[in-house]
PDB file of N, CA and C in Angstrom:
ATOM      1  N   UNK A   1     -46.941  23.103 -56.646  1.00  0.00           N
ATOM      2  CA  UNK A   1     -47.333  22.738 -55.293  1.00  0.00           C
ATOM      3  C   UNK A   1     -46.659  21.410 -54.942  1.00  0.00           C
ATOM      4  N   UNK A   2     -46.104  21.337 -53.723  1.00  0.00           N
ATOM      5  CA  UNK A   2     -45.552  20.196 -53.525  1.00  0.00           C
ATOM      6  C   UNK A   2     -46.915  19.231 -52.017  1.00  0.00           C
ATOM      7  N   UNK A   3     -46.279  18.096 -52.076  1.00  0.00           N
ATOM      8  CA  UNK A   3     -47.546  17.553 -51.335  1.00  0.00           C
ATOM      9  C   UNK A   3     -46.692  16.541 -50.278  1.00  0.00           C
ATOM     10  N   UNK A   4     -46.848  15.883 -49.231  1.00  0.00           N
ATOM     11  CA  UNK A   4     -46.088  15.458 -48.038  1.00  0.00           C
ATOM     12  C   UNK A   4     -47.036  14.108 -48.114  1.00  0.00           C
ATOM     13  N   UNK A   5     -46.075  13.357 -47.436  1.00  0.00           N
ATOM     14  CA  UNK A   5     -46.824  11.834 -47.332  1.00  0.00           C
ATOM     15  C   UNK A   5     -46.468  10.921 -46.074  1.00  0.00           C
ATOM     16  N   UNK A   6     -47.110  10.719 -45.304  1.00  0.00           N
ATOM     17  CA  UNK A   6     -47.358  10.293 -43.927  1.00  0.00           C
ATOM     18  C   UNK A   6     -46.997   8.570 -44.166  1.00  0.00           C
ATOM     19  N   UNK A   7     -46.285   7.970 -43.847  1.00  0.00           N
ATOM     20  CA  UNK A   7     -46.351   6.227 -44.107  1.00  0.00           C
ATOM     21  C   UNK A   7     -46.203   6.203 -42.607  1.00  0.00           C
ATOM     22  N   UNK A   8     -47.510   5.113 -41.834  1.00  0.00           N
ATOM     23  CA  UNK A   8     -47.283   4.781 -40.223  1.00  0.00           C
ATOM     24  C   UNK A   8     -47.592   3.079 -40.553  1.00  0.00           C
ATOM     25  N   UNK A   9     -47.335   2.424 -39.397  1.00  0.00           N
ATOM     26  CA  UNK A   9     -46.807   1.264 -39.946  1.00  0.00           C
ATOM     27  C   UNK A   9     -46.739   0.742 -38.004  1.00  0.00           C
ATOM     28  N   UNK A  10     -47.312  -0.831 -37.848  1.00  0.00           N
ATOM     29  CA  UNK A  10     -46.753  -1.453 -36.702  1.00  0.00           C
ATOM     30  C   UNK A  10     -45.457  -2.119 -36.904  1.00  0.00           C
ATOM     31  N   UNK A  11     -44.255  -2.643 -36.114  1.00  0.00           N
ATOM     32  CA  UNK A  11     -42.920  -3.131 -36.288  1.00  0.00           C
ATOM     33  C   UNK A  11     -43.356  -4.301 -34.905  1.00  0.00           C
ATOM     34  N   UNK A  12     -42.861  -5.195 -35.171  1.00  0.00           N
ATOM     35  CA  UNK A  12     -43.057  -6.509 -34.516  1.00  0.00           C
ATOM     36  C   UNK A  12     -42.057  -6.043 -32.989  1.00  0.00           C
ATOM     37  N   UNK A  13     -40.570  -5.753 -33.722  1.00  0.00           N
ATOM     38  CA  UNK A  13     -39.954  -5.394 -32.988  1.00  0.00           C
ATOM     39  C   UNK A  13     -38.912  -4.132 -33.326  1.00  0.00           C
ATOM     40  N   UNK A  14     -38.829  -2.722 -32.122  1.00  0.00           N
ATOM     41  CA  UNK A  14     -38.233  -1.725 -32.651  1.00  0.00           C
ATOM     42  C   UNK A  14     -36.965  -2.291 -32.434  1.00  0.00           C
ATOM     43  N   UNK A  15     -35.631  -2.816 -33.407  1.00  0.00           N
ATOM     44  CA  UNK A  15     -34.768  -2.993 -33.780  1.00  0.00           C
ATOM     45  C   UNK A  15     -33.701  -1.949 -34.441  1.00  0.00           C
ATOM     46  N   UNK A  16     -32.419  -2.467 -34.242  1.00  0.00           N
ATOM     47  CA  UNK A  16     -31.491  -1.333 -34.905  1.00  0.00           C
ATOM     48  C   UNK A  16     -31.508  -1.922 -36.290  1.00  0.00           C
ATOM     49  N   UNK A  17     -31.646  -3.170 -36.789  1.00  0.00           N
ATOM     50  CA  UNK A  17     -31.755  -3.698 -38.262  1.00  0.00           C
ATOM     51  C   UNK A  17     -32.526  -2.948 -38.652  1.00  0.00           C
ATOM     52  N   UNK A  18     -33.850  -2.733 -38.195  1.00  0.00           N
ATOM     53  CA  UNK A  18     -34.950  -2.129 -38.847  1.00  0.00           C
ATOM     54  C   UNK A  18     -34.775  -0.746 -38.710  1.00  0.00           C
ATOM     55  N   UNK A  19     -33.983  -0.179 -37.755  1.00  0.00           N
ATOM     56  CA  UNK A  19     -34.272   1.080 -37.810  1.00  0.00           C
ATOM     57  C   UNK A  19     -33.457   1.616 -38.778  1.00  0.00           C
ATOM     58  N   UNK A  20     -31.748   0.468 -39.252  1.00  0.00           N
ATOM     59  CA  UNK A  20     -30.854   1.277 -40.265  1.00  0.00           C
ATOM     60  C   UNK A  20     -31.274   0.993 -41.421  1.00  0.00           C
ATOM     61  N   UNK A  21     -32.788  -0.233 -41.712  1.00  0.00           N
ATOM     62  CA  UNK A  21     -33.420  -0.593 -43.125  1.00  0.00           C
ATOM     63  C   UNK A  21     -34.025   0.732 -43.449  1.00  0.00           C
ATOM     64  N   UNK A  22     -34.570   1.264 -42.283  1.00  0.00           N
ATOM     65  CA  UNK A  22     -35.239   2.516 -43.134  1.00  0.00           C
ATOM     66  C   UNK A  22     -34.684   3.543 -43.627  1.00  0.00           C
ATOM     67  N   UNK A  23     -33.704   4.108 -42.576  1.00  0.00           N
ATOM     68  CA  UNK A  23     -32.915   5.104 -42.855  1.00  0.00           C
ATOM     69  C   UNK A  23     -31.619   4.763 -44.184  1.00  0.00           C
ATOM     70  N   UNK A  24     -31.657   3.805 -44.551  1.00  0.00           N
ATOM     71  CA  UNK A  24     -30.903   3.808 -45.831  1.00  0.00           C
ATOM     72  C   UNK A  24     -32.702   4.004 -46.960  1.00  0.00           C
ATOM     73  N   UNK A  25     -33.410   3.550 -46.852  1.00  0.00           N
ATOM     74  CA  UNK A  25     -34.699   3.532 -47.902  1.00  0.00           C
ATOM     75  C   UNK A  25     -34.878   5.205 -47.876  1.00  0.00           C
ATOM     76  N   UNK A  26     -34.533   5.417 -46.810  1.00  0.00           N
ATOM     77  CA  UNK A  26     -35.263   7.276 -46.350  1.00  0.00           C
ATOM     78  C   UNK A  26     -33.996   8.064 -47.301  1.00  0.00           C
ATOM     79  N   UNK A  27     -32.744   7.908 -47.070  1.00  0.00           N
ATOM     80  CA  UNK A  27     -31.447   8.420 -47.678  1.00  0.00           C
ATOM     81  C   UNK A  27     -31.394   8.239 -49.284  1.00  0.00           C
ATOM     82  N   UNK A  28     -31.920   6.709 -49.600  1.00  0.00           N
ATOM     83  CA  UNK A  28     -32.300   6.851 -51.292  1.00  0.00           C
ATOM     84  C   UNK A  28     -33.287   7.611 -51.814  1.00  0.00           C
ATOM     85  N   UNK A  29     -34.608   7.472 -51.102  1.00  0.00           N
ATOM     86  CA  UNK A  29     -35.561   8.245 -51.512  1.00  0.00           C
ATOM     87  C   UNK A  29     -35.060   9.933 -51.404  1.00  0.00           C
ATOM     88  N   UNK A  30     -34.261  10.275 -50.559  1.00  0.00           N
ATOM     89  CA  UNK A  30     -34.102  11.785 -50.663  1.00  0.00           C
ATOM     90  C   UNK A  30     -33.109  12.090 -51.614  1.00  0.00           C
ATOM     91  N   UNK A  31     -32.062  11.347 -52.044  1.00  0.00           N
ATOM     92  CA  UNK A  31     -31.068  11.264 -52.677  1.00  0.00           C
ATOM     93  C   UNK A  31     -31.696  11.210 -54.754  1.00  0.00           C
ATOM     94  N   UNK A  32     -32.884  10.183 -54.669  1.00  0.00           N
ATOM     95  CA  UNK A  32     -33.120  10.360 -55.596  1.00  0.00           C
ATOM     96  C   UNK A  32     -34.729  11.380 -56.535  1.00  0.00           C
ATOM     97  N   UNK A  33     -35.424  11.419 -55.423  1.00  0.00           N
ATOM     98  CA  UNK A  33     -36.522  12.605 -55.507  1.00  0.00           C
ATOM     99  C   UNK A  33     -36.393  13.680 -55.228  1.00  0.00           C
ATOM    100  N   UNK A  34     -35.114  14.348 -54.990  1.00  0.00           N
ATOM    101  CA  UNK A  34     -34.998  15.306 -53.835  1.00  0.00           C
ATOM    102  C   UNK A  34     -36.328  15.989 -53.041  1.00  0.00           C
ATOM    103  N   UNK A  35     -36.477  15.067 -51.634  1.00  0.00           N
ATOM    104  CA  UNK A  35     -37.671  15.607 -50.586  1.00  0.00           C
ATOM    105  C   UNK A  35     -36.677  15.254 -49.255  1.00  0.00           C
ATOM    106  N   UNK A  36     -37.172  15.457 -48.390  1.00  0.00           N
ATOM    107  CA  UNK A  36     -36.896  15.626 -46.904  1.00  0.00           C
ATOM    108  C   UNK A  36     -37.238  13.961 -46.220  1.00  0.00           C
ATOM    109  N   UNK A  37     -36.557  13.628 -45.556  1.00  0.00           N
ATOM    110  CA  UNK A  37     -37.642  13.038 -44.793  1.00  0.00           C
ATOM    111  C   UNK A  37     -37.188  12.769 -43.068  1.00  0.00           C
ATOM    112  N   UNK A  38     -38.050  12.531 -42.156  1.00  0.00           N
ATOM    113  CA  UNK A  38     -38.489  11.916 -41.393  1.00  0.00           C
ATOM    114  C   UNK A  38     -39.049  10.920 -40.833  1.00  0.00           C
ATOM    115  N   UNK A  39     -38.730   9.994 -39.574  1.00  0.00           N
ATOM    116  CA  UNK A  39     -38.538   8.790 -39.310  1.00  0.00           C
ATOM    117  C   UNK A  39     -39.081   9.097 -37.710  1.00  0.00           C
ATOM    118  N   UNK A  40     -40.432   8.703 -37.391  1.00  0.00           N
ATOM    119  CA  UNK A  40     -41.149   8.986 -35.710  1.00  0.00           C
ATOM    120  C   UNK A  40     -41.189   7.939 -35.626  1.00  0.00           C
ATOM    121  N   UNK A  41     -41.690   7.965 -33.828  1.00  0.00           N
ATOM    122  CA  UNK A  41     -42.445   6.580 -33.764  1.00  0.00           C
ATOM    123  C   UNK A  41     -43.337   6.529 -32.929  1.00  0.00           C
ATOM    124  N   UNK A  42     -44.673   6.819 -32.633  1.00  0.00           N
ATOM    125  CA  UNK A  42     -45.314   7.061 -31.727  1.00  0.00           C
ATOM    126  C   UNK A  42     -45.055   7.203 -30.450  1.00  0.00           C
ATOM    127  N   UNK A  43     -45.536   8.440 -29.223  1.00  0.00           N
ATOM    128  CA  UNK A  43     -44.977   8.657 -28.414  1.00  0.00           C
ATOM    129  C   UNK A  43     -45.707   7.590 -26.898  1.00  0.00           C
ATOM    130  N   UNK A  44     -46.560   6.874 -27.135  1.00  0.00           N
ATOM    131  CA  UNK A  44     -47.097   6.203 -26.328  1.00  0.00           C
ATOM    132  C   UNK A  44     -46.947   4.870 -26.483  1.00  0.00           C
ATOM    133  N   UNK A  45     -46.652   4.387 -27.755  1.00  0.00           N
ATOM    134  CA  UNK A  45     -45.884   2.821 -28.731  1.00  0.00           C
ATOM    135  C   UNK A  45     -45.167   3.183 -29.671  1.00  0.00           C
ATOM    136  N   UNK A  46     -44.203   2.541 -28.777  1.00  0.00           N
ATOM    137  CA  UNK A  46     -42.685   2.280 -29.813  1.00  0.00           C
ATOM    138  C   UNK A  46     -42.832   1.224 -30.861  1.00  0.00           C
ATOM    139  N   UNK A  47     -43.911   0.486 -31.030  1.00  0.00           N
ATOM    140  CA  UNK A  47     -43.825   0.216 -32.096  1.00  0.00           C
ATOM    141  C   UNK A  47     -44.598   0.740 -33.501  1.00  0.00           C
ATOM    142  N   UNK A  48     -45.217   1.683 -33.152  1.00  0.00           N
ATOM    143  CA  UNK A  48     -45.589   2.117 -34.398  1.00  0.00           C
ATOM    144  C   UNK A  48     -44.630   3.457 -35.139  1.00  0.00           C
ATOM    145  N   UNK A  49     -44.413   3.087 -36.270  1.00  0.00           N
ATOM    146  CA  UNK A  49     -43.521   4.208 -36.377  1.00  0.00           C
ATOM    147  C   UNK A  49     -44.578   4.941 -37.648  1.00  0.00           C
ATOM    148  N   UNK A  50     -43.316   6.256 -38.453  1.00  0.00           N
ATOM    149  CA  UNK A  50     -44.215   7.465 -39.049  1.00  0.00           C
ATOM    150  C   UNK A  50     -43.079   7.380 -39.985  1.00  0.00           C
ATOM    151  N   UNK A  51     -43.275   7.255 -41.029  1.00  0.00           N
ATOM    152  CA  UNK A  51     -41.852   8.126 -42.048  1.00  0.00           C
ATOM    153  C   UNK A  51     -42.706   9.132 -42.937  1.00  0.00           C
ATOM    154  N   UNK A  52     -42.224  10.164 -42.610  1.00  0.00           N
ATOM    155  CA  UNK A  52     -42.491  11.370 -43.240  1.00  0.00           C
ATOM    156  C   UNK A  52     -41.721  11.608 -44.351  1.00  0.00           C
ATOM    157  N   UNK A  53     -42.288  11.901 -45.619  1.00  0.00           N
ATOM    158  CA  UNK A  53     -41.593  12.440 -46.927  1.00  0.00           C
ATOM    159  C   UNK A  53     -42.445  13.727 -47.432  1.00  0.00           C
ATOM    160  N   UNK A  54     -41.799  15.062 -47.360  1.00  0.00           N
ATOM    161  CA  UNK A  54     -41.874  16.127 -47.609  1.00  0.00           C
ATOM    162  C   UNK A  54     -41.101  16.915 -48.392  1.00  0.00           C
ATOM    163  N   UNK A  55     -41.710  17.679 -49.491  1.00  0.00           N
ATOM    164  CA  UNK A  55     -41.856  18.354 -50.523  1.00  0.00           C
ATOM    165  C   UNK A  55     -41.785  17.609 -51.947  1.00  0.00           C
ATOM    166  N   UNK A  56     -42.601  16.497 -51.875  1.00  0.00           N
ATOM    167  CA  UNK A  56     -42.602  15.772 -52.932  1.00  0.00           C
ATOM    168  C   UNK A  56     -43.887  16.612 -54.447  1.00  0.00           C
ATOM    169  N   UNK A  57     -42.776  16.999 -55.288  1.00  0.00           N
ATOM    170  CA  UNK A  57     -43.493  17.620 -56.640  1.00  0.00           C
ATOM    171  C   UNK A  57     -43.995  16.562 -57.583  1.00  0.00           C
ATOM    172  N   UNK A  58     -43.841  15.496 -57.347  1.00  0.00           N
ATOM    173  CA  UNK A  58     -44.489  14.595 -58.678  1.00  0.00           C
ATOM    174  C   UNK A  58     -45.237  13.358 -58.099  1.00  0.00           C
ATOM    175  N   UNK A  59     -46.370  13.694 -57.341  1.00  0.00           N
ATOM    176  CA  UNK A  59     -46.571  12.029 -56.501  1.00  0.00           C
ATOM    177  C   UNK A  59     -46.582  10.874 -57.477  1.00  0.00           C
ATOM    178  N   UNK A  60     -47.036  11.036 -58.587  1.00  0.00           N
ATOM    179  CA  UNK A  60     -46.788   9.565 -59.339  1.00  0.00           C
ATOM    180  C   UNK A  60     -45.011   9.141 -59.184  1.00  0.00           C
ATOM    181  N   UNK A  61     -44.161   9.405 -59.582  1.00  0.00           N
ATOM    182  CA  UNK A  61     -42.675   9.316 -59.588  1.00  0.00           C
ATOM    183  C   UNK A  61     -42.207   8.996 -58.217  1.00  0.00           C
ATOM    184  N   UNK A  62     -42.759   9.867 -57.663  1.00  0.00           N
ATOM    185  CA  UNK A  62     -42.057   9.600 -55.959  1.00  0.00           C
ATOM    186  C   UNK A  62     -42.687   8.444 -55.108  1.00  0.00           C
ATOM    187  N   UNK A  63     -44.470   7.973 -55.578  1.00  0.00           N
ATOM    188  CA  UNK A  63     -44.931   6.585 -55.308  1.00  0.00           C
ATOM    189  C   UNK A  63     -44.064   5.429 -56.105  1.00  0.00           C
ATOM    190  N   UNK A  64     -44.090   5.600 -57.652  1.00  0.00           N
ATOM    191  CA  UNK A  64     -43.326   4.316 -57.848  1.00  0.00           C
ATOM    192  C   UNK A  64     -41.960   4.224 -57.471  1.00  0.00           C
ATOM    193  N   UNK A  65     -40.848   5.339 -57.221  1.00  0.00           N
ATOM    194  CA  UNK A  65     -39.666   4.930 -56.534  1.00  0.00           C
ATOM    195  C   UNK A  65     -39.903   4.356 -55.442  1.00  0.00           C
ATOM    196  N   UNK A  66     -40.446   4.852 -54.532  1.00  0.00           N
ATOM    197  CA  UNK A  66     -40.790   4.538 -52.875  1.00  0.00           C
ATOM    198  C   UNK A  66     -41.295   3.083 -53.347  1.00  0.00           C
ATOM    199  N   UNK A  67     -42.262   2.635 -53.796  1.00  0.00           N
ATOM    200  CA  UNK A  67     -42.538   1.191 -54.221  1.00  0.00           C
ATOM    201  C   UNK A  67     -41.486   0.828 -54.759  1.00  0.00           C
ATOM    202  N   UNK A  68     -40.436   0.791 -55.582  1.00  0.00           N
ATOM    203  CA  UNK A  68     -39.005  -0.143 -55.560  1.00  0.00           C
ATOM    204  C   UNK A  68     -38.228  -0.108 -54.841  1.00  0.00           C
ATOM    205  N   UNK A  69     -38.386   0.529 -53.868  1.00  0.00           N
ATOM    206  CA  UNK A  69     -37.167   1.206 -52.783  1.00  0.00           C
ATOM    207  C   UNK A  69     -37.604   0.076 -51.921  1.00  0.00           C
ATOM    208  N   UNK A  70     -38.850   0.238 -50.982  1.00  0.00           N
ATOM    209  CA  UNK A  70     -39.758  -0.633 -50.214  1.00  0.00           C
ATOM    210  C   UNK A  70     -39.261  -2.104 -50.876  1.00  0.00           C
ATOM    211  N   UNK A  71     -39.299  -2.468 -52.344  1.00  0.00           N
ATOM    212  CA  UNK A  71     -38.921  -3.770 -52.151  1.00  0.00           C
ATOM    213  C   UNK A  71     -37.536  -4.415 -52.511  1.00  0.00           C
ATOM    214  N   UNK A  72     -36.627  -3.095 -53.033  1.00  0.00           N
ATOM    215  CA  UNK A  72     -35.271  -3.016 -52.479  1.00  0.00           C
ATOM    216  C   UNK A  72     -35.018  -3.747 -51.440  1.00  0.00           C
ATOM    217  N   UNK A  73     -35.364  -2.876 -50.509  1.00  0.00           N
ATOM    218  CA  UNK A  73     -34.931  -2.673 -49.243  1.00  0.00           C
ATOM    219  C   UNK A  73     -36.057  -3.741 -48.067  1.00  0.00           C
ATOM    220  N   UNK A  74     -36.671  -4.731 -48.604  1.00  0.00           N
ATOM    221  CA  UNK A  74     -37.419  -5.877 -48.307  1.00  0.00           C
ATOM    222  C   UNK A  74     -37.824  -4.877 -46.966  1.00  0.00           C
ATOM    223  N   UNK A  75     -38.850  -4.486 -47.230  1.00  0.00           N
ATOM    224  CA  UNK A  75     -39.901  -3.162 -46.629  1.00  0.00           C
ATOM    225  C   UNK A  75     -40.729  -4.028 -45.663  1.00  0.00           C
ATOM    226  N   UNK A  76     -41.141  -4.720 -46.494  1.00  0.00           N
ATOM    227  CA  UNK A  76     -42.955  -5.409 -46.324  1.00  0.00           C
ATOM    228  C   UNK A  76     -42.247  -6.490 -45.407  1.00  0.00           C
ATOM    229  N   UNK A  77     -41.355  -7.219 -45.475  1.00  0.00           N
ATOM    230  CA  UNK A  77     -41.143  -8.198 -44.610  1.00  0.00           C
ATOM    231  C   UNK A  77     -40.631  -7.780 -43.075  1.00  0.00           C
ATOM    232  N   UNK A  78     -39.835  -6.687 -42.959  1.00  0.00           N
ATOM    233  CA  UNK A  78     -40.010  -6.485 -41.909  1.00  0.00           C
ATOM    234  C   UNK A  78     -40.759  -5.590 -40.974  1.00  0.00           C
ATOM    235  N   UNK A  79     -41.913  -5.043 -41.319  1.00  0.00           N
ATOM    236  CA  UNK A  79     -43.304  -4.153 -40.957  1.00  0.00           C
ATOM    237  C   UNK A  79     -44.959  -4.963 -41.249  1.00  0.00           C
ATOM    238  N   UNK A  80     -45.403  -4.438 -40.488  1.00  0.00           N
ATOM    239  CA  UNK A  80     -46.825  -4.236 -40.742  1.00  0.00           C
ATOM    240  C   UNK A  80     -47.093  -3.854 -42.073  1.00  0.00           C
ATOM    241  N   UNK A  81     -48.796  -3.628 -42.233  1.00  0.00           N
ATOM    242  CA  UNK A  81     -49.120  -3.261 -43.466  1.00  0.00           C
ATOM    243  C   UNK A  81     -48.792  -1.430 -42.898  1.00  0.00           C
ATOM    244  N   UNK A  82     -48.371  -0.737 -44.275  1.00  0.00           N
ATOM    245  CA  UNK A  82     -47.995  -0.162 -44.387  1.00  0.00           C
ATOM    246  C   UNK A  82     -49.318   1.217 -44.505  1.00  0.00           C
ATOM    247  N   UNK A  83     -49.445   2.352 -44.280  1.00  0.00           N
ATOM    248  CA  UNK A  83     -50.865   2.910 -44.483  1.00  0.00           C
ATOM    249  C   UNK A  83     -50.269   4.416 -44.795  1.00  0.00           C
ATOM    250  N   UNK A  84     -50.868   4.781 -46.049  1.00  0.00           N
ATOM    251  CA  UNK A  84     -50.137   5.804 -46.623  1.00  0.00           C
ATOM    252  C   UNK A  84     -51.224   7.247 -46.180  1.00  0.00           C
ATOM    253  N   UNK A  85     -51.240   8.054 -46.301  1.00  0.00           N
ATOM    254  CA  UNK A  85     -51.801   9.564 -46.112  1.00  0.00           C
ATOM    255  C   UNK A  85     -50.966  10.670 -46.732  1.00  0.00           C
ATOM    256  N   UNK A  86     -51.355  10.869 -47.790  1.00  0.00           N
ATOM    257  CA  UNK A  86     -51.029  12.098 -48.083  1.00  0.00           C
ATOM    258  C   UNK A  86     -51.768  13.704 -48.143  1.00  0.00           C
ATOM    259  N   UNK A  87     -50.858  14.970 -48.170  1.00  0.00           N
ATOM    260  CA  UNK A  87     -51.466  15.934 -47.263  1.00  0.00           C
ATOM    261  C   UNK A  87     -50.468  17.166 -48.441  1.00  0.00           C
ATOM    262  N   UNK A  88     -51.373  18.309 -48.266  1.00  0.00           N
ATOM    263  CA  UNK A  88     -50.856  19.494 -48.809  1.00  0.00           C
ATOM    264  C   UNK A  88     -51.113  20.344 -48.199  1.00  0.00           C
ATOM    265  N   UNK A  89     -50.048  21.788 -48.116  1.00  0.00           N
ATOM    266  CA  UNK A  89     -50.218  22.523 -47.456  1.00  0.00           C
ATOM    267  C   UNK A  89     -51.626  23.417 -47.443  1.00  0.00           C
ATOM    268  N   UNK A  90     -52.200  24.012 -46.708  1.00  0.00           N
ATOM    269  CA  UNK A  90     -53.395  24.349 -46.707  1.00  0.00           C
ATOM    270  C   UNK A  90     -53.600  25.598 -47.502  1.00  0.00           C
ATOM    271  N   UNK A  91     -52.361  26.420 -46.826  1.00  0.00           N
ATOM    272  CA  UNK A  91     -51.729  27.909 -47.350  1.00  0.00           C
ATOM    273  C   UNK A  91     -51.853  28.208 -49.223  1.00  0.00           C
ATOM    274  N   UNK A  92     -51.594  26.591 -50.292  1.00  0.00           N
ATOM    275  CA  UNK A  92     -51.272  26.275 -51.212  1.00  0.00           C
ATOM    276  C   UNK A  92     -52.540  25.883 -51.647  1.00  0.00           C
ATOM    277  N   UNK A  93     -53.562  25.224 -51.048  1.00  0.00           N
ATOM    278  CA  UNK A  93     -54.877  24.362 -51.284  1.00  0.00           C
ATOM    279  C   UNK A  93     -56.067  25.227 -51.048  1.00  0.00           C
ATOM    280  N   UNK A  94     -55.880  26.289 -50.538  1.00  0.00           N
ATOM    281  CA  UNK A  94     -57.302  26.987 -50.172  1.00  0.00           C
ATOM    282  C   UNK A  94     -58.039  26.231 -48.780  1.00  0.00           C
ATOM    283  N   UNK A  95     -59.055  26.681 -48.432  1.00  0.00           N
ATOM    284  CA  UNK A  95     -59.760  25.726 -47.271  1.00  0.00           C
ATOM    285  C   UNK A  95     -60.921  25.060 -47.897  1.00  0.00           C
ATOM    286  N   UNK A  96     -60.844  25.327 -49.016  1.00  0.00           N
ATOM    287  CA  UNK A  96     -62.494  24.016 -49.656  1.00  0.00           C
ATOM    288  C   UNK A  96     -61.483  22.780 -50.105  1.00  0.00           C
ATOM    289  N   UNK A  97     -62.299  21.733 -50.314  1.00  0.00           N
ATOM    290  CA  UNK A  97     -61.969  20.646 -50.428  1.00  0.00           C
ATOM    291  C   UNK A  97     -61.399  20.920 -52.006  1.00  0.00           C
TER     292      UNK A  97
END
């Protein structure tokens, strides 16, 4: 079963620095976990954004890369606190908790 992970986050300011910080963090993380990802940003505030990482098979492995990547890629200094959610398909999980 693979499991998807929601990171939303406020940005002081939506910037092209910040927007090519992520998309290189998003390009390692897919490059080295192989998962998908995605990069939103709320449709009513532009400053909150969404990075989506999908089909992740090992959440321990794919949290601690994403945690060196994040401080690689000096994450925390240019965002908000960061707020994670992760989610599995339902189809895969049954409907009980």
């Amino acid at each position: 079963m693979t499991h998807s992970l929601y990171l939303y986050y406020q940005v002081a300011v939506p910037d092209a620095r910040l927007y090519q910080t992520v998309q290189a963090l998003q390009q390692e993380l897919c490059a080295r976990c192989g998962v998908s990802a995605r990069l939103l940003r709320r449709r009513d505030d532009p400053t909150t954004w969404m990075e989506v990482y999908e089909g992740i098979a090992d959440d321990a492995v794919f949290a601690a890369t994403l945690a060196e990547a994040e401080q690689r890629h000096s994450i925390a200094a240019l965002s908000g606190p960061r707020h994670a959610e992760w989610f599995q398909p339902l189809d895969e999980a049954g409907p009980e908790p």
